[in-house]
PDB file of N, CA and C in Angstrom:
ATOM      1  N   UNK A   1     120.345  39.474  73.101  1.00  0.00           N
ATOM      2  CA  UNK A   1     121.561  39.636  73.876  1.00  0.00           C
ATOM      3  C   UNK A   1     121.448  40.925  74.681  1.00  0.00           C
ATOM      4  N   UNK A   2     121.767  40.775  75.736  1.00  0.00           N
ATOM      5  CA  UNK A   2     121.744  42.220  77.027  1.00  0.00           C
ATOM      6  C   UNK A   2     122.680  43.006  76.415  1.00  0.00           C
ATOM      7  N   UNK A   3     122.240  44.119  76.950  1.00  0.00           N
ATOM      8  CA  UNK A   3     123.486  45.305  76.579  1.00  0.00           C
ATOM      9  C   UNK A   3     124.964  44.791  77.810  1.00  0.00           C
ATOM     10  N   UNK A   4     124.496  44.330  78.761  1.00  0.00           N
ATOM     11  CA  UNK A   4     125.928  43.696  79.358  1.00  0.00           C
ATOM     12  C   UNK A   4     126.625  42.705  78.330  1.00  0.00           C
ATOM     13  N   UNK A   5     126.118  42.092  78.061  1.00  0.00           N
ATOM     14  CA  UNK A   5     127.069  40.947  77.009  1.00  0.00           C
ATOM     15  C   UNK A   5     127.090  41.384  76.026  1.00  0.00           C
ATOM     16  N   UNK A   6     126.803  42.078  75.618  1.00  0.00           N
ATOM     17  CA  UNK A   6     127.534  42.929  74.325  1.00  0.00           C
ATOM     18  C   UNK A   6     128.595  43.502  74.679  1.00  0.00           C
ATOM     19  N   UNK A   7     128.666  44.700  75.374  1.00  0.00           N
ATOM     20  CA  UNK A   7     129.846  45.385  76.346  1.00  0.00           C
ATOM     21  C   UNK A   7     130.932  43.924  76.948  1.00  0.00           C
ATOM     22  N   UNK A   8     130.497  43.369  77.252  1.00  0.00           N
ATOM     23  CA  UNK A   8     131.652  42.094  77.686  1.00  0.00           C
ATOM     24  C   UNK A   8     132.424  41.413  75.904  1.00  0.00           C
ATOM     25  N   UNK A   9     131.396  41.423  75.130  1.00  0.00           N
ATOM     26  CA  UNK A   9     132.209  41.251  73.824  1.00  0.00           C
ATOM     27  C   UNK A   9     132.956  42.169  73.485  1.00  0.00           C
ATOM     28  N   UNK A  10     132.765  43.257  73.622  1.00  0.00           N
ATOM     29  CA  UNK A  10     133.297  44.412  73.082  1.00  0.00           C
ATOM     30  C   UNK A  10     134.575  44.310  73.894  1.00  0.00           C
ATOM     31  N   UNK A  11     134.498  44.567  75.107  1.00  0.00           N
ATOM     32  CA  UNK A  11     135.317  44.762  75.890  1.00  0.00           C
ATOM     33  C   UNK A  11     136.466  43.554  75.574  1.00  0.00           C
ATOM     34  N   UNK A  12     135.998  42.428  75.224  1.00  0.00           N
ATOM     35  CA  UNK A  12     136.689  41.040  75.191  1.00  0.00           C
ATOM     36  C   UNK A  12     137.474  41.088  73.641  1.00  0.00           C
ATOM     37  N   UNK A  13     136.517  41.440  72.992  1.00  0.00           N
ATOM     38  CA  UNK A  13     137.494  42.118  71.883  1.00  0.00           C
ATOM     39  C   UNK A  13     138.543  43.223  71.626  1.00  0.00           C
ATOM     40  N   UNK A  14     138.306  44.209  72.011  1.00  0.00           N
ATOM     41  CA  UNK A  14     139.132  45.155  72.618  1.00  0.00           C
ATOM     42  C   UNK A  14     140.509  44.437  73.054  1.00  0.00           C
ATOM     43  N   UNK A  15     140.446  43.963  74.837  1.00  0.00           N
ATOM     44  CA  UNK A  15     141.729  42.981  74.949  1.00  0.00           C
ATOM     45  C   UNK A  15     142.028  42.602  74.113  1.00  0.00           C
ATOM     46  N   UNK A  16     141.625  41.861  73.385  1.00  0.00           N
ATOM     47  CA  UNK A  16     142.422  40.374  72.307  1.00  0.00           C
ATOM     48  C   UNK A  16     143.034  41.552  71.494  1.00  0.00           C
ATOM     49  N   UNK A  17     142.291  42.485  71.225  1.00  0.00           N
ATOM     50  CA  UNK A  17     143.870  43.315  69.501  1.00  0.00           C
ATOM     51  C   UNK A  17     144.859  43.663  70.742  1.00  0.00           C
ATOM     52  N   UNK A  18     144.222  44.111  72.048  1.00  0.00           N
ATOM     53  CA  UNK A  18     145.408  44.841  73.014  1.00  0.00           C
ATOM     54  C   UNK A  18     146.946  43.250  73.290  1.00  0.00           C
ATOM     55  N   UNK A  19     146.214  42.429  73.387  1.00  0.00           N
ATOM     56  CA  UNK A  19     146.979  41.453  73.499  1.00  0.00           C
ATOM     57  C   UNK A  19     147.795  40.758  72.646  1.00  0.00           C
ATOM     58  N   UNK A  20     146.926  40.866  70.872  1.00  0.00           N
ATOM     59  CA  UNK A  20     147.512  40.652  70.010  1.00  0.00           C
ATOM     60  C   UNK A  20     149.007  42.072  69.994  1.00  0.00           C
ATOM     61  N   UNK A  21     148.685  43.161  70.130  1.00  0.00           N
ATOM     62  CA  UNK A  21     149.889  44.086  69.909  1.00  0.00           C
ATOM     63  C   UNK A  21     150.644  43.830  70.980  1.00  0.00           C
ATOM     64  N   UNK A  22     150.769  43.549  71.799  1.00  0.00           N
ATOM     65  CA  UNK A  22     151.559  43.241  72.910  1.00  0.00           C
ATOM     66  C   UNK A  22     152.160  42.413  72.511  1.00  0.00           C
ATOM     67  N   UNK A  23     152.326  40.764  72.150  1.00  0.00           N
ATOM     68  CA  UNK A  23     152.625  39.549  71.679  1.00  0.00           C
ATOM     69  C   UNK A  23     153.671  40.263  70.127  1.00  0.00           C
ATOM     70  N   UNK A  24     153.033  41.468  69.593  1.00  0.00           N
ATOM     71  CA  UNK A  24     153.860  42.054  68.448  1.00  0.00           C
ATOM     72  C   UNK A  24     155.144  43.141  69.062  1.00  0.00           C
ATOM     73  N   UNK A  25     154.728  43.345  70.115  1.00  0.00           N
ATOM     74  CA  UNK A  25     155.882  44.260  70.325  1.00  0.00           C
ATOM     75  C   UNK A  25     156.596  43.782  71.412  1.00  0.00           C
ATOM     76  N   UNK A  26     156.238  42.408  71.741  1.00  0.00           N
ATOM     77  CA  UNK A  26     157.256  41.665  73.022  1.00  0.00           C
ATOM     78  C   UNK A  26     158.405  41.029  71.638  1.00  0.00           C
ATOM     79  N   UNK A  27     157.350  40.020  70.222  1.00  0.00           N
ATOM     80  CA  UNK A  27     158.197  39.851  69.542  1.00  0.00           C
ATOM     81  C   UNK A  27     159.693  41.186  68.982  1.00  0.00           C
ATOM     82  N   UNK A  28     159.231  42.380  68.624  1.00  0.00           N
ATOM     83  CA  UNK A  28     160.572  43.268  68.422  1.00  0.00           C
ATOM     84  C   UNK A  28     161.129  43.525  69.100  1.00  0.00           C
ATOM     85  N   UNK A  29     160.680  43.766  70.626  1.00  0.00           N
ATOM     86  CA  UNK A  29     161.966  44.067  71.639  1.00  0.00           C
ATOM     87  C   UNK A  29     162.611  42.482  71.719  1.00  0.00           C
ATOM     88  N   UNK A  30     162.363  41.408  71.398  1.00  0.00           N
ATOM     89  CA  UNK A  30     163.076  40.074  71.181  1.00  0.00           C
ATOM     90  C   UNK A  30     164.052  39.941  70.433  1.00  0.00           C
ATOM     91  N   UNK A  31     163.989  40.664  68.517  1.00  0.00           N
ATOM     92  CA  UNK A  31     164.629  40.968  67.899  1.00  0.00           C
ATOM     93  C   UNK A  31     165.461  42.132  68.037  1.00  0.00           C
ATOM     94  N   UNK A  32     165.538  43.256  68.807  1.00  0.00           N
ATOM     95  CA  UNK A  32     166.177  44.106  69.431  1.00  0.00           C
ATOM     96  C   UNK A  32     167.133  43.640  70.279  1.00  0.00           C
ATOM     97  N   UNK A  33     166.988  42.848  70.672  1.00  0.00           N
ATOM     98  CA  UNK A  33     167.443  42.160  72.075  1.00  0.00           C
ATOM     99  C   UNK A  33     168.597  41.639  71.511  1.00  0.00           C
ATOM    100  N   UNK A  34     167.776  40.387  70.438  1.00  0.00           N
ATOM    101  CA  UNK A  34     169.490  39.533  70.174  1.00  0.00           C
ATOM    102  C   UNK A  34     170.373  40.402  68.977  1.00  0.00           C
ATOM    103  N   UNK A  35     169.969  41.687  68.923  1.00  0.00           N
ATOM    104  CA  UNK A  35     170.862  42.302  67.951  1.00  0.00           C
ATOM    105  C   UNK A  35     171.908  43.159  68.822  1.00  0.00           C
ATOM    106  N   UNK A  36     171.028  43.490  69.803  1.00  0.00           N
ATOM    107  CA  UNK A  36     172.027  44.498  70.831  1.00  0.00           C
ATOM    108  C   UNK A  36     173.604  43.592  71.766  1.00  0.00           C
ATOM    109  N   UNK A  37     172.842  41.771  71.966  1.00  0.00           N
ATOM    110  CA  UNK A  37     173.699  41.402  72.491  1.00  0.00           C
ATOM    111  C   UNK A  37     174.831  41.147  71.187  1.00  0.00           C
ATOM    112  N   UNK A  38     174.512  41.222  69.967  1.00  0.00           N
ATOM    113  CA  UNK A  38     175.441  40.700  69.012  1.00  0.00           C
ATOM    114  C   UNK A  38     176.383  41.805  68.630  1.00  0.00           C
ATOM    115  N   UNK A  39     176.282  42.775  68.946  1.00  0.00           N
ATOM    116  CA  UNK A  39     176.259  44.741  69.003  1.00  0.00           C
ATOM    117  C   UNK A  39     177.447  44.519  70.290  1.00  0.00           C
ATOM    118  N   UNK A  40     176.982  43.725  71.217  1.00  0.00           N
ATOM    119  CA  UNK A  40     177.948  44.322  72.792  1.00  0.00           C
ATOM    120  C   UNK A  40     177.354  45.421  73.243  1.00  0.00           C
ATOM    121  N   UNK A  41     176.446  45.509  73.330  1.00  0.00           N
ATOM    122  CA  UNK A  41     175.679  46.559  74.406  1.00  0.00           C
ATOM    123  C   UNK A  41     174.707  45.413  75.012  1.00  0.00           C
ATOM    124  N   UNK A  42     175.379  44.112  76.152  1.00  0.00           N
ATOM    125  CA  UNK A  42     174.636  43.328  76.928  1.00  0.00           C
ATOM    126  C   UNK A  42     173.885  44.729  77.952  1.00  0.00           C
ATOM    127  N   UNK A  43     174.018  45.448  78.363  1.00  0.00           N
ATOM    128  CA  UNK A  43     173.585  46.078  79.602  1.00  0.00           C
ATOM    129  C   UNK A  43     172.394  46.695  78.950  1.00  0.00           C
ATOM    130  N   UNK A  44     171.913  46.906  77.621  1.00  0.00           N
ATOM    131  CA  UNK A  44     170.403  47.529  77.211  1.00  0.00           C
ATOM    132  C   UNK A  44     169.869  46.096  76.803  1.00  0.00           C
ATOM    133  N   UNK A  45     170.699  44.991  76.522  1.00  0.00           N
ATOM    134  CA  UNK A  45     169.842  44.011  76.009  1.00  0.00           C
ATOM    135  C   UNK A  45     169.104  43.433  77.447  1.00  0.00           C
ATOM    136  N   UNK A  46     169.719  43.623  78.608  1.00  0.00           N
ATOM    137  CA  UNK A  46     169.300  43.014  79.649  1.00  0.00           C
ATOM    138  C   UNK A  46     168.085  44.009  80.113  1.00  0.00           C
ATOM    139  N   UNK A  47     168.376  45.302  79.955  1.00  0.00           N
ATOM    140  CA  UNK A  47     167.296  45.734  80.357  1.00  0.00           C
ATOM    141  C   UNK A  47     165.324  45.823  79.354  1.00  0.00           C
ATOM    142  N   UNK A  48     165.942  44.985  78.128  1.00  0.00           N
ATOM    143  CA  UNK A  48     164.800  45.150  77.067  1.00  0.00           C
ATOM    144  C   UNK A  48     164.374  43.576  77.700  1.00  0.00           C
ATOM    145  N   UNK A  49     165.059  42.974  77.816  1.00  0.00           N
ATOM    146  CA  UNK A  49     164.632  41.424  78.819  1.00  0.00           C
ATOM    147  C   UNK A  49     163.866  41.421  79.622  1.00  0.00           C
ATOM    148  N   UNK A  50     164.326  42.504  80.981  1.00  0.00           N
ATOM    149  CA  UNK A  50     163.301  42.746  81.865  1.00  0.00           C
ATOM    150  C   UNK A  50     161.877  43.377  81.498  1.00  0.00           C
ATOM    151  N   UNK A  51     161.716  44.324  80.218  1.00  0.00           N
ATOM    152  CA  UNK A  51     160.444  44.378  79.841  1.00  0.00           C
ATOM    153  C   UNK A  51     159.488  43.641  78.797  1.00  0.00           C
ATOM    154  N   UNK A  52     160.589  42.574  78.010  1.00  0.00           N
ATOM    155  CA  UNK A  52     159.656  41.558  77.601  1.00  0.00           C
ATOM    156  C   UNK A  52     159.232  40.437  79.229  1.00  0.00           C
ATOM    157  N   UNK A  53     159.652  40.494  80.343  1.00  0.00           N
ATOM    158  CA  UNK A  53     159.397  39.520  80.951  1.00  0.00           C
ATOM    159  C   UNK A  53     157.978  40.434  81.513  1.00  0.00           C
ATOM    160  N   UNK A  54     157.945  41.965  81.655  1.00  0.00           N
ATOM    161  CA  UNK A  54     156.704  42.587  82.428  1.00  0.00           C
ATOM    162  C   UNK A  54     155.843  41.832  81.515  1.00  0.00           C
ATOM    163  N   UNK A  55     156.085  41.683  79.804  1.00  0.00           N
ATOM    164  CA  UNK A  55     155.100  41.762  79.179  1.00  0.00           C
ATOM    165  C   UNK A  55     154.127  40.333  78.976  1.00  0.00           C
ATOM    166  N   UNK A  56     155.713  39.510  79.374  1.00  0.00           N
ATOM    167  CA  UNK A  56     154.943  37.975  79.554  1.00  0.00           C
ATOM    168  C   UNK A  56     153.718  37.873  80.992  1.00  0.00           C
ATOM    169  N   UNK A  57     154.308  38.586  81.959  1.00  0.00           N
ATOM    170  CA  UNK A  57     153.366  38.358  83.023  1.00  0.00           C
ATOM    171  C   UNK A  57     152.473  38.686  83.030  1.00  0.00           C
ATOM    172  N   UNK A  58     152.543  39.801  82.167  1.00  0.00           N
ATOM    173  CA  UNK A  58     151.203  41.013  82.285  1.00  0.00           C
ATOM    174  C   UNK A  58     149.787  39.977  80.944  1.00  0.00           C
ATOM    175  N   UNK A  59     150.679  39.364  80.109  1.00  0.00           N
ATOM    176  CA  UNK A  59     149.637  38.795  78.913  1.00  0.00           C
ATOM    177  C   UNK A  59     148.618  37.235  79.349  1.00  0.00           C
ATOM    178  N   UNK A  60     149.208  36.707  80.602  1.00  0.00           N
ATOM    179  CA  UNK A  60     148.557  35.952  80.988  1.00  0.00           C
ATOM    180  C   UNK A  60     147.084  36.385  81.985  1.00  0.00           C
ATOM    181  N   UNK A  61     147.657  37.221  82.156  1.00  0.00           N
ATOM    182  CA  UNK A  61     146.048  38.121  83.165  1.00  0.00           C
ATOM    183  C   UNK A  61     145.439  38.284  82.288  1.00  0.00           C
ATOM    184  N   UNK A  62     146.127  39.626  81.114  1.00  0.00           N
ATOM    185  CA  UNK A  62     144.780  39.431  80.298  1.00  0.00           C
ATOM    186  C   UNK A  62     144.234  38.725  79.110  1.00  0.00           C
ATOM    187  N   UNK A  63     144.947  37.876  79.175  1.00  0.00           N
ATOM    188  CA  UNK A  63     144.178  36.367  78.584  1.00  0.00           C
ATOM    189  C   UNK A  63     143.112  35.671  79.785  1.00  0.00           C
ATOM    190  N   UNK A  64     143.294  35.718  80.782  1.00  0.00           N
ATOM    191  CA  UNK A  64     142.257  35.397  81.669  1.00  0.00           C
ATOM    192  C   UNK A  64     141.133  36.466  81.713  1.00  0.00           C
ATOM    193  N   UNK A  65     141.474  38.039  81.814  1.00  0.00           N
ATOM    194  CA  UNK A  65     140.630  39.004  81.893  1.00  0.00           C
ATOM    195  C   UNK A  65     139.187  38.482  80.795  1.00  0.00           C
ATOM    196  N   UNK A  66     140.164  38.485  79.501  1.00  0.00           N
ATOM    197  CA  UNK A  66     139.183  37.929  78.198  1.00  0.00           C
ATOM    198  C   UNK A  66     138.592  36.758  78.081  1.00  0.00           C
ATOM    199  N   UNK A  67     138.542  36.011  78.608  1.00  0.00           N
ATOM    200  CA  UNK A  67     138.661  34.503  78.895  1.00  0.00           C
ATOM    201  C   UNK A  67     136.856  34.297  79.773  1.00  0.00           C
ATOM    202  N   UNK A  68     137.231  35.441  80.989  1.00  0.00           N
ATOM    203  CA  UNK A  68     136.005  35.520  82.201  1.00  0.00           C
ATOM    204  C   UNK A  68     134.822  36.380  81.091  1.00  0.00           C
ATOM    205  N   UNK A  69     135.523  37.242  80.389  1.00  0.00           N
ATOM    206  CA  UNK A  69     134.695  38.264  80.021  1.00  0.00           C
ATOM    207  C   UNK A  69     133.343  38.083  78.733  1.00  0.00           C
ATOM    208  N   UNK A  70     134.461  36.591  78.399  1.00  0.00           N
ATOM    209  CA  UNK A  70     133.642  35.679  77.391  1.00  0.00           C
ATOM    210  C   UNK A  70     132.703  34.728  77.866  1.00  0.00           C
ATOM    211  N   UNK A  71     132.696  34.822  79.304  1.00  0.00           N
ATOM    212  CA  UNK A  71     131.966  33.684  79.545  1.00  0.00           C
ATOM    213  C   UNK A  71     130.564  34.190  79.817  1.00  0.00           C
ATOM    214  N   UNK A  72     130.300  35.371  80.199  1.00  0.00           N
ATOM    215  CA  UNK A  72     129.330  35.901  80.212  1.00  0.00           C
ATOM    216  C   UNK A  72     128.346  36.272  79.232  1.00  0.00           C
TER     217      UNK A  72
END
């Protein structure tokens, strides 16, 4: 195996825990979320919304990032 495809595993591994913690901390700001709207503070639950949605957009890239990085 080349030292490039090693570094592409590495690297591909790397993402995946980065992605796995992401997927863990989109889940608590989720549970944050429906506690704050049950609380009546809608105006922080809306804004913890808008950063689970960065986090949805952002996890499909790098599921592709890892995806290319494996193919090599």
């Amino acid at each position: 195996m080349s030292d490039h495809s090693e570094t592409n595993i590495a690297t591909a591994d790397a993402l995946t825990l980065l992605l796995h913690n992401q997927h863990a901390i989109c889940a608590a700001i989720e549970e944050l979320t429906k506690w704050l709207y049950e609380n009546g503070v809608g105006n922080v639950a809306a804004n913890a919304i808008a950063a689970m949605e960065t986090l949805d957009r952002n996890a499909q890239d790098i599921t592709d990032a890892i995806m290319r990085l494996r193919q090599f």
